[in-house]
N, C-alpha and C. Protein backbone atom coordinates (compact mmCIF):
# COMPACT_ATOMS: atom_id res chain seq x y z
N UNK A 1 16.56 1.37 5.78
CA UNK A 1 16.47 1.20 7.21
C UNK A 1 15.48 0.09 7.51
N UNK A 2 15.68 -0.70 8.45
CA UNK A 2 15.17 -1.86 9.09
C UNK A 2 15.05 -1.76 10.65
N UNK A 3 13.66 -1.75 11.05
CA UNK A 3 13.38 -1.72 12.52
C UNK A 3 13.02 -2.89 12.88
N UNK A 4 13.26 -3.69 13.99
CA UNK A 4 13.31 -5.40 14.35
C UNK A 4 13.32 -4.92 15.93
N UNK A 5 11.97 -5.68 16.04
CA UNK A 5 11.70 -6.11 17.37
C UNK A 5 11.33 -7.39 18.17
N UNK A 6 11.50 -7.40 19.80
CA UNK A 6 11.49 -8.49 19.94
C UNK A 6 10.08 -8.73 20.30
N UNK A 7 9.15 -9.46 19.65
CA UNK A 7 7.35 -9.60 19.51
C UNK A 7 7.01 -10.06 20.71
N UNK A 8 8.28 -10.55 21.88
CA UNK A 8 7.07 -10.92 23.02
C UNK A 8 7.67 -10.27 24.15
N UNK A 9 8.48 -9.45 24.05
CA UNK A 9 9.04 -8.99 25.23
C UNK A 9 8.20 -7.19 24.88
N UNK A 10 7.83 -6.50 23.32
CA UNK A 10 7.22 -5.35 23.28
C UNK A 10 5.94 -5.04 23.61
N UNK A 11 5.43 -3.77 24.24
CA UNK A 11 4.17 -4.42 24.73
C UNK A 11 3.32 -4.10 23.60
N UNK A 12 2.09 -4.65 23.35
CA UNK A 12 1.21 -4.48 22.16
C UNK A 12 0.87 -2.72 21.76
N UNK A 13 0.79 -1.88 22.69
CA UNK A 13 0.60 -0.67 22.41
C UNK A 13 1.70 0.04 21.81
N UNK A 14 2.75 -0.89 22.00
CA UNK A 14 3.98 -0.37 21.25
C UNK A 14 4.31 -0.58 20.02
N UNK A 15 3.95 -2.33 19.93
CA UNK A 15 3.66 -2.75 18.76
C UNK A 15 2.63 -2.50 17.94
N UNK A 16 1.44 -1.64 17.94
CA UNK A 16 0.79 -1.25 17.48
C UNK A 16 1.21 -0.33 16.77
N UNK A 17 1.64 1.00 17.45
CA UNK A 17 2.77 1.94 17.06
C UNK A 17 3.50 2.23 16.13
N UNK A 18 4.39 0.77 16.06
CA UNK A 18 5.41 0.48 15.45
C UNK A 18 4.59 0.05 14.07
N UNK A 19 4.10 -1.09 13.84
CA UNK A 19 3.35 -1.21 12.57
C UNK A 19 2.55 -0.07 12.24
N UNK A 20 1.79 0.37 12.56
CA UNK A 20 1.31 1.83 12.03
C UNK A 20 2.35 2.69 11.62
N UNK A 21 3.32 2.86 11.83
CA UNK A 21 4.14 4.05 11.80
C UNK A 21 5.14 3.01 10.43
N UNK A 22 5.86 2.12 10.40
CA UNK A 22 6.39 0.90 9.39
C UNK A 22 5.23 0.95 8.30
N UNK A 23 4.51 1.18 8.19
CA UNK A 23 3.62 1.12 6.96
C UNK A 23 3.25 2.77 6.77
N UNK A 24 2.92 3.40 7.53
CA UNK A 24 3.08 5.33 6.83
C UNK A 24 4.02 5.43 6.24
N UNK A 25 5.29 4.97 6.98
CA UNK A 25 6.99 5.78 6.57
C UNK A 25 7.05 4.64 5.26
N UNK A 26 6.84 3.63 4.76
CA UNK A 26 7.19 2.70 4.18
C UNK A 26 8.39 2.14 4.85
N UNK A 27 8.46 1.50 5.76
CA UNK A 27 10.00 1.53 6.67
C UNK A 27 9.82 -0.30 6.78
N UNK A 28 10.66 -1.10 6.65
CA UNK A 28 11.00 -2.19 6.79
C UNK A 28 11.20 -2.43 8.43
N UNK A 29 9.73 -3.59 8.83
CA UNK A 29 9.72 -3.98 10.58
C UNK A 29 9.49 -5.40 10.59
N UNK A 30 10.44 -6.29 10.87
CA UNK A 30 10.91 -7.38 11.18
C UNK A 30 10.18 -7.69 12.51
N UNK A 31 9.36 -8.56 12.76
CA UNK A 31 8.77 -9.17 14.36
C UNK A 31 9.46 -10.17 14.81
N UNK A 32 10.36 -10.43 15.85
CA UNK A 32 10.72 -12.00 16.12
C UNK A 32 10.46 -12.29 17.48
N UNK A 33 9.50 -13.58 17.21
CA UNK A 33 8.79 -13.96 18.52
C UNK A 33 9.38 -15.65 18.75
N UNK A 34 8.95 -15.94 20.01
CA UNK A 34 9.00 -17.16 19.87
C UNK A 34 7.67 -17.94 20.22
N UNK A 35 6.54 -17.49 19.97
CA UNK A 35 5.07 -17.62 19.69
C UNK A 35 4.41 -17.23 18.72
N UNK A 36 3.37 -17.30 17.63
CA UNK A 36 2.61 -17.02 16.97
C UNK A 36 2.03 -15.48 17.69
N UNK A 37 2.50 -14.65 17.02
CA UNK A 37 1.80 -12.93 17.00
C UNK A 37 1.09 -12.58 16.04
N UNK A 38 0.33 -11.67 15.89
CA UNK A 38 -0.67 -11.29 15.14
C UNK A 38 0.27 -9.92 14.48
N UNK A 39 0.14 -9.52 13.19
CA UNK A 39 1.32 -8.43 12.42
C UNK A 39 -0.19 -7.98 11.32
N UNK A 40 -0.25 -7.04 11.37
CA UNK A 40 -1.21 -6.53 10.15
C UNK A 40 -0.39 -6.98 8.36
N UNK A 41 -1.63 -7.24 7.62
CA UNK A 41 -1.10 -7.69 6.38
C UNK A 41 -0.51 -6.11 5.69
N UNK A 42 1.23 -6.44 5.35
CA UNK A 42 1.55 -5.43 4.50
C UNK A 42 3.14 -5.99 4.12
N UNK A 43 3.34 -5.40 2.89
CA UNK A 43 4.82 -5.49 2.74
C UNK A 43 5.81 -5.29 2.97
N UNK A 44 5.60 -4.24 4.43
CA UNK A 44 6.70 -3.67 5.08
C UNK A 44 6.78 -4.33 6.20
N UNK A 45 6.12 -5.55 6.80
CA UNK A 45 6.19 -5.86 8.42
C UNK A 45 6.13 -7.59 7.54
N UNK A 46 7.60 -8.17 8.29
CA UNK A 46 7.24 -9.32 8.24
C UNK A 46 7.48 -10.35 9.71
N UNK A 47 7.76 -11.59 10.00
CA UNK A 47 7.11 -11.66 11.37
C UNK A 47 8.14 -13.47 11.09
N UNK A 48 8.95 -13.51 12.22
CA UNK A 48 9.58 -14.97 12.68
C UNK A 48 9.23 -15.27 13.46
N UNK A 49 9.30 -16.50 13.70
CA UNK A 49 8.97 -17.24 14.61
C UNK A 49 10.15 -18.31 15.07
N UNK A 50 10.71 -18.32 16.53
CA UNK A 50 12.00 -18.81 16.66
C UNK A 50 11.29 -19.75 17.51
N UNK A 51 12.83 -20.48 18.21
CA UNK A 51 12.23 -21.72 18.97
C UNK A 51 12.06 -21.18 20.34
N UNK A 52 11.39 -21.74 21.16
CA UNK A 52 11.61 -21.38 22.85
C UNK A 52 12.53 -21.56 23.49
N UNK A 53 13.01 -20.56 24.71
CA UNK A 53 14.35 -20.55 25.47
C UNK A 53 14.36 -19.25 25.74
N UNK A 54 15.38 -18.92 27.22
CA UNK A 54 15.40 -17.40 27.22
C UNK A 54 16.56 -16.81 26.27
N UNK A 55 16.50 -15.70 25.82
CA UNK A 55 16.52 -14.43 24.86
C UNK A 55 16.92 -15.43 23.75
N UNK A 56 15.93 -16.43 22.94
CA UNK A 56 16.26 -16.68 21.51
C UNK A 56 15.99 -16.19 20.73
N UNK A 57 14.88 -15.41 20.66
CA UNK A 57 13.96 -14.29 19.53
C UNK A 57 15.49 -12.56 19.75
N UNK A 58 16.23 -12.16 20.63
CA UNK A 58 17.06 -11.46 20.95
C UNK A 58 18.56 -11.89 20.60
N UNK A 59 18.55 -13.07 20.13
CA UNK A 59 20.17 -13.87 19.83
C UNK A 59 19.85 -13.83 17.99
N UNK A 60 18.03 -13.81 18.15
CA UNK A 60 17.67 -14.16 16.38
C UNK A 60 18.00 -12.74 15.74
N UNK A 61 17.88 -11.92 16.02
CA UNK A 61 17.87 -10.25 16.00
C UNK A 61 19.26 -9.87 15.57
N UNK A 62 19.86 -10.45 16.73
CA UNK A 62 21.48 -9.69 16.87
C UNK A 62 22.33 -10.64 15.48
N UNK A 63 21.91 -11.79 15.36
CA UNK A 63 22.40 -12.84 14.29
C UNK A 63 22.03 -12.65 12.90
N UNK A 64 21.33 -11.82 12.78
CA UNK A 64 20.43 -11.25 11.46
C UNK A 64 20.14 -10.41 10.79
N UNK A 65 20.30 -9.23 11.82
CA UNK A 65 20.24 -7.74 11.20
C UNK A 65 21.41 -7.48 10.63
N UNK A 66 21.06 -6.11 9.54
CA UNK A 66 22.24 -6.11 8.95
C UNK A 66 22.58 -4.56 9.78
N UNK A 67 24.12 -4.92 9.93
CA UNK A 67 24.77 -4.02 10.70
C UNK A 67 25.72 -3.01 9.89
N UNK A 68 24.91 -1.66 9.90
CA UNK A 68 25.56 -1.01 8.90
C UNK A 68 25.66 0.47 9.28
């Protein structure tokens, strides 16, 4: 399982959440922003960075995940 969010539309208390909880469960969490975000260092959270425009970090998501 793979959880992927969008890093600038979630609010940080959520994203806090989410990485805490992606590193207990060992659970794979994908960030896609289209700004530089801050992601705690671990092997389960990794972190993109797309270009600017509205919903490109949300077009990066839907184009990428694996759908299963």
């Amino acid at each position: 399982m793979q959880i992927w969010i969008d890093g600038d539309a979630c609010p940080k208390v959520i994203k806090d959440l989410l990485f805490r909880a992606a590193i207990r469960t060992q659970t794979y969490l994908i960030a896609v922003s289209n700004h530089n975000i801050s992601v705690p260092p671990s092997p389960f959270i990794k972190k993109y960075q797309v270009g600017f425009g509205f919903d490109v970090a949300d077009k990066y998501i839907l184009n990428n995940m694996n759908w299963r």
